[in-house]
C-alpha atoms as a PDB file:
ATOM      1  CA  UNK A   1       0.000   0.000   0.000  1.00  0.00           C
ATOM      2  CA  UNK A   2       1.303   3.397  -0.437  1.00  0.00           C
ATOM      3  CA  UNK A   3       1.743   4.064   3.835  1.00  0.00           C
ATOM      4  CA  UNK A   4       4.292   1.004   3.027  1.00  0.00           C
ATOM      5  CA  UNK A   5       2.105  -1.421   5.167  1.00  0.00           C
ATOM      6  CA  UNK A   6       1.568  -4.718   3.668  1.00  0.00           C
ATOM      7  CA  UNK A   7      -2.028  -6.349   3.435  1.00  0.00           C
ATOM      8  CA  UNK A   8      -2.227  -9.977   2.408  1.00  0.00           C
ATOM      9  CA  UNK A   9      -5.038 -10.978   0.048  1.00  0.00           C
ATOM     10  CA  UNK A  10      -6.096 -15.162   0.727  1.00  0.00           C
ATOM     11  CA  UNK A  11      -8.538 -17.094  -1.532  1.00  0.00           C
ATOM     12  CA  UNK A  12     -10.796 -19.310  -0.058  1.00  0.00           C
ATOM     13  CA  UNK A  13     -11.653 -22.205  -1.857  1.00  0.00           C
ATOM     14  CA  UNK A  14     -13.904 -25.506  -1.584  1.00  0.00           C
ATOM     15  CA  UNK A  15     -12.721 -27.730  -4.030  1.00  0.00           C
ATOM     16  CA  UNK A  16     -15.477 -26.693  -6.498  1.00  0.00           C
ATOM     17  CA  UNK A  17     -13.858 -22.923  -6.762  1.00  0.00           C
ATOM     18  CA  UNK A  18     -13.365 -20.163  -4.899  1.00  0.00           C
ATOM     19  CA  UNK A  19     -15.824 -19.362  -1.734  1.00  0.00           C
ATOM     20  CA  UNK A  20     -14.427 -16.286  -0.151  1.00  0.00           C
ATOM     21  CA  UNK A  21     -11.702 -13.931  -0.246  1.00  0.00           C
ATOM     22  CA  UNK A  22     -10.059 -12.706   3.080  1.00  0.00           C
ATOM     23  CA  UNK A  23      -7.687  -9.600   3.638  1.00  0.00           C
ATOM     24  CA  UNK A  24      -5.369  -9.418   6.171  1.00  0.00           C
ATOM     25  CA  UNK A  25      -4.545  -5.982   7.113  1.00  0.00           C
ATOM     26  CA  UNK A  26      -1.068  -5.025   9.025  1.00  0.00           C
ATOM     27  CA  UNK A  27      -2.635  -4.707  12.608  1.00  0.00           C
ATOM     28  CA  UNK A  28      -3.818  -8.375  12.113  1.00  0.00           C
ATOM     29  CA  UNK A  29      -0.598  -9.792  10.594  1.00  0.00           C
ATOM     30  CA  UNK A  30       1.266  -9.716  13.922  1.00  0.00           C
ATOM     31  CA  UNK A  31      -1.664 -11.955  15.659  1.00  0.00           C
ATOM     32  CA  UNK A  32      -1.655 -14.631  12.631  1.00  0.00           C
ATOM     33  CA  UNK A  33       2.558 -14.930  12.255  1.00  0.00           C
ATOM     34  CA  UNK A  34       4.289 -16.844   9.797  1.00  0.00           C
ATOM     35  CA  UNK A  35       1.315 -19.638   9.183  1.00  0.00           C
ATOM     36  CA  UNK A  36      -0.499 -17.973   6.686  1.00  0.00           C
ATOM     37  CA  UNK A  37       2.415 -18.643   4.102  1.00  0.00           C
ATOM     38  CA  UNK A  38       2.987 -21.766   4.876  1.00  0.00           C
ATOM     39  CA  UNK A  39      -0.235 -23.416   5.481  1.00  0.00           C
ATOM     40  CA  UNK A  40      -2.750 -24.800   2.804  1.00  0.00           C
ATOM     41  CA  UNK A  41      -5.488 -25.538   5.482  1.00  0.00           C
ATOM     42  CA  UNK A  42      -6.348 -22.595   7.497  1.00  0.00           C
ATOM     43  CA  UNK A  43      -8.910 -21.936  10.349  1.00  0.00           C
ATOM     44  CA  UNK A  44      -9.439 -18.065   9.962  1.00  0.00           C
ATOM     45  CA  UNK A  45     -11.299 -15.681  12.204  1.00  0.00           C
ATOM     46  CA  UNK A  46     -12.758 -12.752  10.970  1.00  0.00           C
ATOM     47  CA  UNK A  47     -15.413 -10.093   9.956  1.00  0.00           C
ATOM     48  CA  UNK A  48     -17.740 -11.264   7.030  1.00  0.00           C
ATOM     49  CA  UNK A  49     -19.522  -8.481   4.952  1.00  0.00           C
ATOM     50  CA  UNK A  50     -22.061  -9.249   2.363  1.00  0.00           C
ATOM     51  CA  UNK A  51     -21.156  -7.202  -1.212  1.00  0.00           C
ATOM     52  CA  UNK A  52     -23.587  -8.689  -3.535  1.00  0.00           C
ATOM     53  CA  UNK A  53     -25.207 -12.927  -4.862  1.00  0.00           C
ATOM     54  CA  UNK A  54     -22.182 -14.478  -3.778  1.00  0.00           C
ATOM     55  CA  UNK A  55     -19.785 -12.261  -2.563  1.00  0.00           C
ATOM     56  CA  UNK A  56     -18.357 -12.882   1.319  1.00  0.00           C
ATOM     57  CA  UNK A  57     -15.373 -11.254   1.818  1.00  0.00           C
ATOM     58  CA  UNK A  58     -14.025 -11.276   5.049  1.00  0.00           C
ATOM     59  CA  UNK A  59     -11.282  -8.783   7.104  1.00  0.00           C
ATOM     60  CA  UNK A  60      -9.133 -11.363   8.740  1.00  0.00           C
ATOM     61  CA  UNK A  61      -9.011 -11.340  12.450  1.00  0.00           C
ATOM     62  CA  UNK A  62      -6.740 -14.278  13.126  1.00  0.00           C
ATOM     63  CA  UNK A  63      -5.393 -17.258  11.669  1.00  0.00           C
ATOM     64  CA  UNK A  64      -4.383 -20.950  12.964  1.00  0.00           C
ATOM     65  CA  UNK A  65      -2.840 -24.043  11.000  1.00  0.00           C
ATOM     66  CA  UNK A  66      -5.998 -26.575  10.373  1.00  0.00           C
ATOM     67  CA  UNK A  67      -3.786 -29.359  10.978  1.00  0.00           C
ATOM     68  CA  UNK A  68      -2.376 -28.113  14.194  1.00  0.00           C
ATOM     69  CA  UNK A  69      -6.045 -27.391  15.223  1.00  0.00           C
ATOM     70  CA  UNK A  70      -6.763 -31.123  14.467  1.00  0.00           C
ATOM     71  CA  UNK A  71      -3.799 -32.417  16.557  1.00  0.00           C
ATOM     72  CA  UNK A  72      -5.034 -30.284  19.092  1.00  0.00           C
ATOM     73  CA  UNK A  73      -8.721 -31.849  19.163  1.00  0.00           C
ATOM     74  CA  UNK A  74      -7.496 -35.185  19.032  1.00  0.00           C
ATOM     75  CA  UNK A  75      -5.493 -34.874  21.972  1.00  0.00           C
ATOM     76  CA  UNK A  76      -7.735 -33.067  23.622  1.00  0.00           C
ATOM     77  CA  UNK A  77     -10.796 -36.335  22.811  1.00  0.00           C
ATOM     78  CA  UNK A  78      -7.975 -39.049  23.592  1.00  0.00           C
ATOM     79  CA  UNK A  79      -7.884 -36.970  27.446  1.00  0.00           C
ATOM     80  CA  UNK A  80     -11.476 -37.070  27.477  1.00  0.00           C
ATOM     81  CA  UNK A  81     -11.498 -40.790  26.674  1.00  0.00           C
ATOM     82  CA  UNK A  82      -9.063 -42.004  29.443  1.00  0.00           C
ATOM     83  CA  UNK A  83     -10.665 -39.783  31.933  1.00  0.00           C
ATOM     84  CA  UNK A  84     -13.968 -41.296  31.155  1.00  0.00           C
ATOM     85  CA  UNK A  85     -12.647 -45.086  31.274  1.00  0.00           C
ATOM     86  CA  UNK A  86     -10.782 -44.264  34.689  1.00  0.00           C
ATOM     87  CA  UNK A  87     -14.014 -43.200  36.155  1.00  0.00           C
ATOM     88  CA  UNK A  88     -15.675 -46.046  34.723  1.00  0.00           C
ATOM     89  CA  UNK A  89     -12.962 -48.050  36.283  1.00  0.00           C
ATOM     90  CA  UNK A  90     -13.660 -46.804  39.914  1.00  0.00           C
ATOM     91  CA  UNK A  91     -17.272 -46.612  39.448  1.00  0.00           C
ATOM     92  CA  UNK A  92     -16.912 -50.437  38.719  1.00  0.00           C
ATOM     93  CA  UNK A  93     -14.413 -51.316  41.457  1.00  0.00           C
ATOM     94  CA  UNK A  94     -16.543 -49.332  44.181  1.00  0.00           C
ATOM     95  CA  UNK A  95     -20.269 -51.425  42.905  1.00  0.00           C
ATOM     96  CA  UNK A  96     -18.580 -54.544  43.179  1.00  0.00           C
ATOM     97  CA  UNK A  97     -17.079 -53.062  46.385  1.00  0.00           C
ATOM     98  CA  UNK A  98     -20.774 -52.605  47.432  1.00  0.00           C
ATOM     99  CA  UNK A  99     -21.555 -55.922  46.383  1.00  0.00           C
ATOM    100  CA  UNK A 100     -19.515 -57.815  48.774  1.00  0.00           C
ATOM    101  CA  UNK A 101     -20.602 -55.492  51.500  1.00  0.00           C
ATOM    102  CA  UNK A 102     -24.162 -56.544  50.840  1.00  0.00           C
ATOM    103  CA  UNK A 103     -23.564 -59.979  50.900  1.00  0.00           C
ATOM    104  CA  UNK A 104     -21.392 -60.160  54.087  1.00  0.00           C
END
């Protein structure tokens, strides 16, 4: 731009063309780093504006790595799911706990 700030310009695309298109302005680029050039999957944050049938373009807000956001969730459900079996666990060990109690 002429103040000699940058603005990046992304396509967004489906697979059957493009969707949206997103601009990054300077005061955003130091939230979203060095992932939006290297990325092809991106998770973006933003402000959508409607300009007409089909345009959406959106002022980019922040940006994350899909992939990494994937990783993430995984993890995240794999913590979830040994949590939930260790409480089955002790749920199990305490009713058959109770059991013997009963019966004595």
């Amino acid at each position: 731009m002429r103040s000699g700030k940058r603005v990046v310009f992304l396509s967004l695309d489906d697979g059957s063309g493009p969707v949206s298109n997103v601009v990054f302005f300077h005061d955003a680029q130091a939230a979203i780093g060095a992932p939006v050039f290297h990325t092809h999957y991106a998770l973006i944050r933003g402000r959508t504006r409607r300009t007409g049938a089909r345009g959406v373009p959106v002022t980019g807000e922040g940006l994350r790595d899909l992939l990494d956001v994937a990783k993430t969730v995984r993890a995240r459900q794999a913590r979830e799911r040994e949590e939930a079996r260790v409480v089955s666990e002790a749920e199990s060990a305490d009713n058959v706990i109770q059991m013997w109690t009963r019966r004595a």
